[in-house]
C-alpha atoms as a PDB file:
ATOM      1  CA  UNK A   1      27.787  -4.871 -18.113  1.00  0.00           C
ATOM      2  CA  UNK A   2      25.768  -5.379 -14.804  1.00  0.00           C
ATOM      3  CA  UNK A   3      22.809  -3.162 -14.769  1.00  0.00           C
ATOM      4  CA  UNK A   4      20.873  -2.025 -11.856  1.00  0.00           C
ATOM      5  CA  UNK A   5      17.144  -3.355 -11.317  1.00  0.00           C
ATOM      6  CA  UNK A   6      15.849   0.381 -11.628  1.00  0.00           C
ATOM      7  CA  UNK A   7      18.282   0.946 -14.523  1.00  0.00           C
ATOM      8  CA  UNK A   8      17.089  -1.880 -16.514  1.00  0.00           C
ATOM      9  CA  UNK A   9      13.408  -1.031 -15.722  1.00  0.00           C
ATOM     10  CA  UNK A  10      13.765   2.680 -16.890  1.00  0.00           C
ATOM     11  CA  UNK A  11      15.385   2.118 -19.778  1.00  0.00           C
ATOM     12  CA  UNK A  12      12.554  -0.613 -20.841  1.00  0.00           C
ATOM     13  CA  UNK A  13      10.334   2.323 -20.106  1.00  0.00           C
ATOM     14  CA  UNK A  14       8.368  -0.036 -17.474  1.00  0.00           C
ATOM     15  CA  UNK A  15       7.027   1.376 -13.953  1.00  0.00           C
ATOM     16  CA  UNK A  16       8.353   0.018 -10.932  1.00  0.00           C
ATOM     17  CA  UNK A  17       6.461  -2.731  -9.306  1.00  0.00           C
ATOM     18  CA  UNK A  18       5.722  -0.442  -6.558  1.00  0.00           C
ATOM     19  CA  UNK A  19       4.128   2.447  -7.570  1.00  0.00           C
ATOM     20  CA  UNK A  20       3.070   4.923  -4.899  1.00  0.00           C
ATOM     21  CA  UNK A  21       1.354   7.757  -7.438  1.00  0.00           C
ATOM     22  CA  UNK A  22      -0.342   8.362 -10.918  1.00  0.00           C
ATOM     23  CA  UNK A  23       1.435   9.094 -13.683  1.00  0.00           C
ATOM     24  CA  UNK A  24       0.009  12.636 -15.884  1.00  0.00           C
ATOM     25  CA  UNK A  25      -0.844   9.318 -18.719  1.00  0.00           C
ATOM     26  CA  UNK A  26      -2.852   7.105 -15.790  1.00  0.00           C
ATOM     27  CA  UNK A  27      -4.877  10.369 -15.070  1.00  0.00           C
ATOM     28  CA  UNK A  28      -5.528  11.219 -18.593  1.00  0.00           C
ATOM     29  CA  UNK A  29      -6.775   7.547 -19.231  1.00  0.00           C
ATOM     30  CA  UNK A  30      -9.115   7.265 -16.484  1.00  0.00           C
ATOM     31  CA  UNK A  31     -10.549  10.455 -17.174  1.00  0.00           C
ATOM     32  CA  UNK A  32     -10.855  10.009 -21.137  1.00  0.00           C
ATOM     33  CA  UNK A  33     -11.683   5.843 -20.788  1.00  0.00           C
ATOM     34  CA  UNK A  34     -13.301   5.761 -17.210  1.00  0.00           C
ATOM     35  CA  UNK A  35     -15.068   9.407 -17.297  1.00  0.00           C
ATOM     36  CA  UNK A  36     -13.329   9.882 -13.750  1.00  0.00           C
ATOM     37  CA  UNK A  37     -12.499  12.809 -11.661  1.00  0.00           C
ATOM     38  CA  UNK A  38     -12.448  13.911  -8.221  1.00  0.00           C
ATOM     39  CA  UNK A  39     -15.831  13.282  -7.209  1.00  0.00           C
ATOM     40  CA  UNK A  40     -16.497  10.168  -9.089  1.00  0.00           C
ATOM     41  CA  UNK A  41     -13.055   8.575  -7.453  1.00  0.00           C
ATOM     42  CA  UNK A  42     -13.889   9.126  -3.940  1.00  0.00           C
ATOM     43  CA  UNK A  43     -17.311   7.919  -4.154  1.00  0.00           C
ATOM     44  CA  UNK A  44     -16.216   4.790  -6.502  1.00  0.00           C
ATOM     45  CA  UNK A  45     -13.537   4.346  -3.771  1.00  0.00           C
ATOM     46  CA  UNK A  46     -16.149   4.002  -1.018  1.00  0.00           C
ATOM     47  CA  UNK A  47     -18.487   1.767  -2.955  1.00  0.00           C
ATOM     48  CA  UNK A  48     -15.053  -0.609  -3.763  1.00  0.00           C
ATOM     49  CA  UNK A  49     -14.505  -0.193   0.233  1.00  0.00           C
ATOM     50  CA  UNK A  50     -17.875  -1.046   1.266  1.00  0.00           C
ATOM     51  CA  UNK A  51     -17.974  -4.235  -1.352  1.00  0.00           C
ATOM     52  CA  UNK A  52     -15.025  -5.649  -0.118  1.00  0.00           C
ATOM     53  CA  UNK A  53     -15.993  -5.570   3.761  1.00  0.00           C
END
């Protein structure tokens, strides 16, 4: 009864600890909860960047 990492996270219905893209349900939250799209992204991305540094 030894399950894989992987196979224990999928069937928990968790995402992996690394996560390398946006799931469809990520996108549709940040653009129903956050108002986001394209445009607003980049240029929130760039503000983030330039806070940070």
């Amino acid at each position: 009864m030894s399950s894989s990492y992987e196979e224990v996270m999928e069937s928990k219905n968790f995402l992996p600890f690394h996560l390398d893209h946006l799931t469809p349900r990520m996108i549709q939250i940040a653009q129903e909860e956050l108002n986001e799209n394209e445009n607003t992204r980049s240029s929130s991305i760039e503000q983030l960047k330039k806070l940070i540094i």
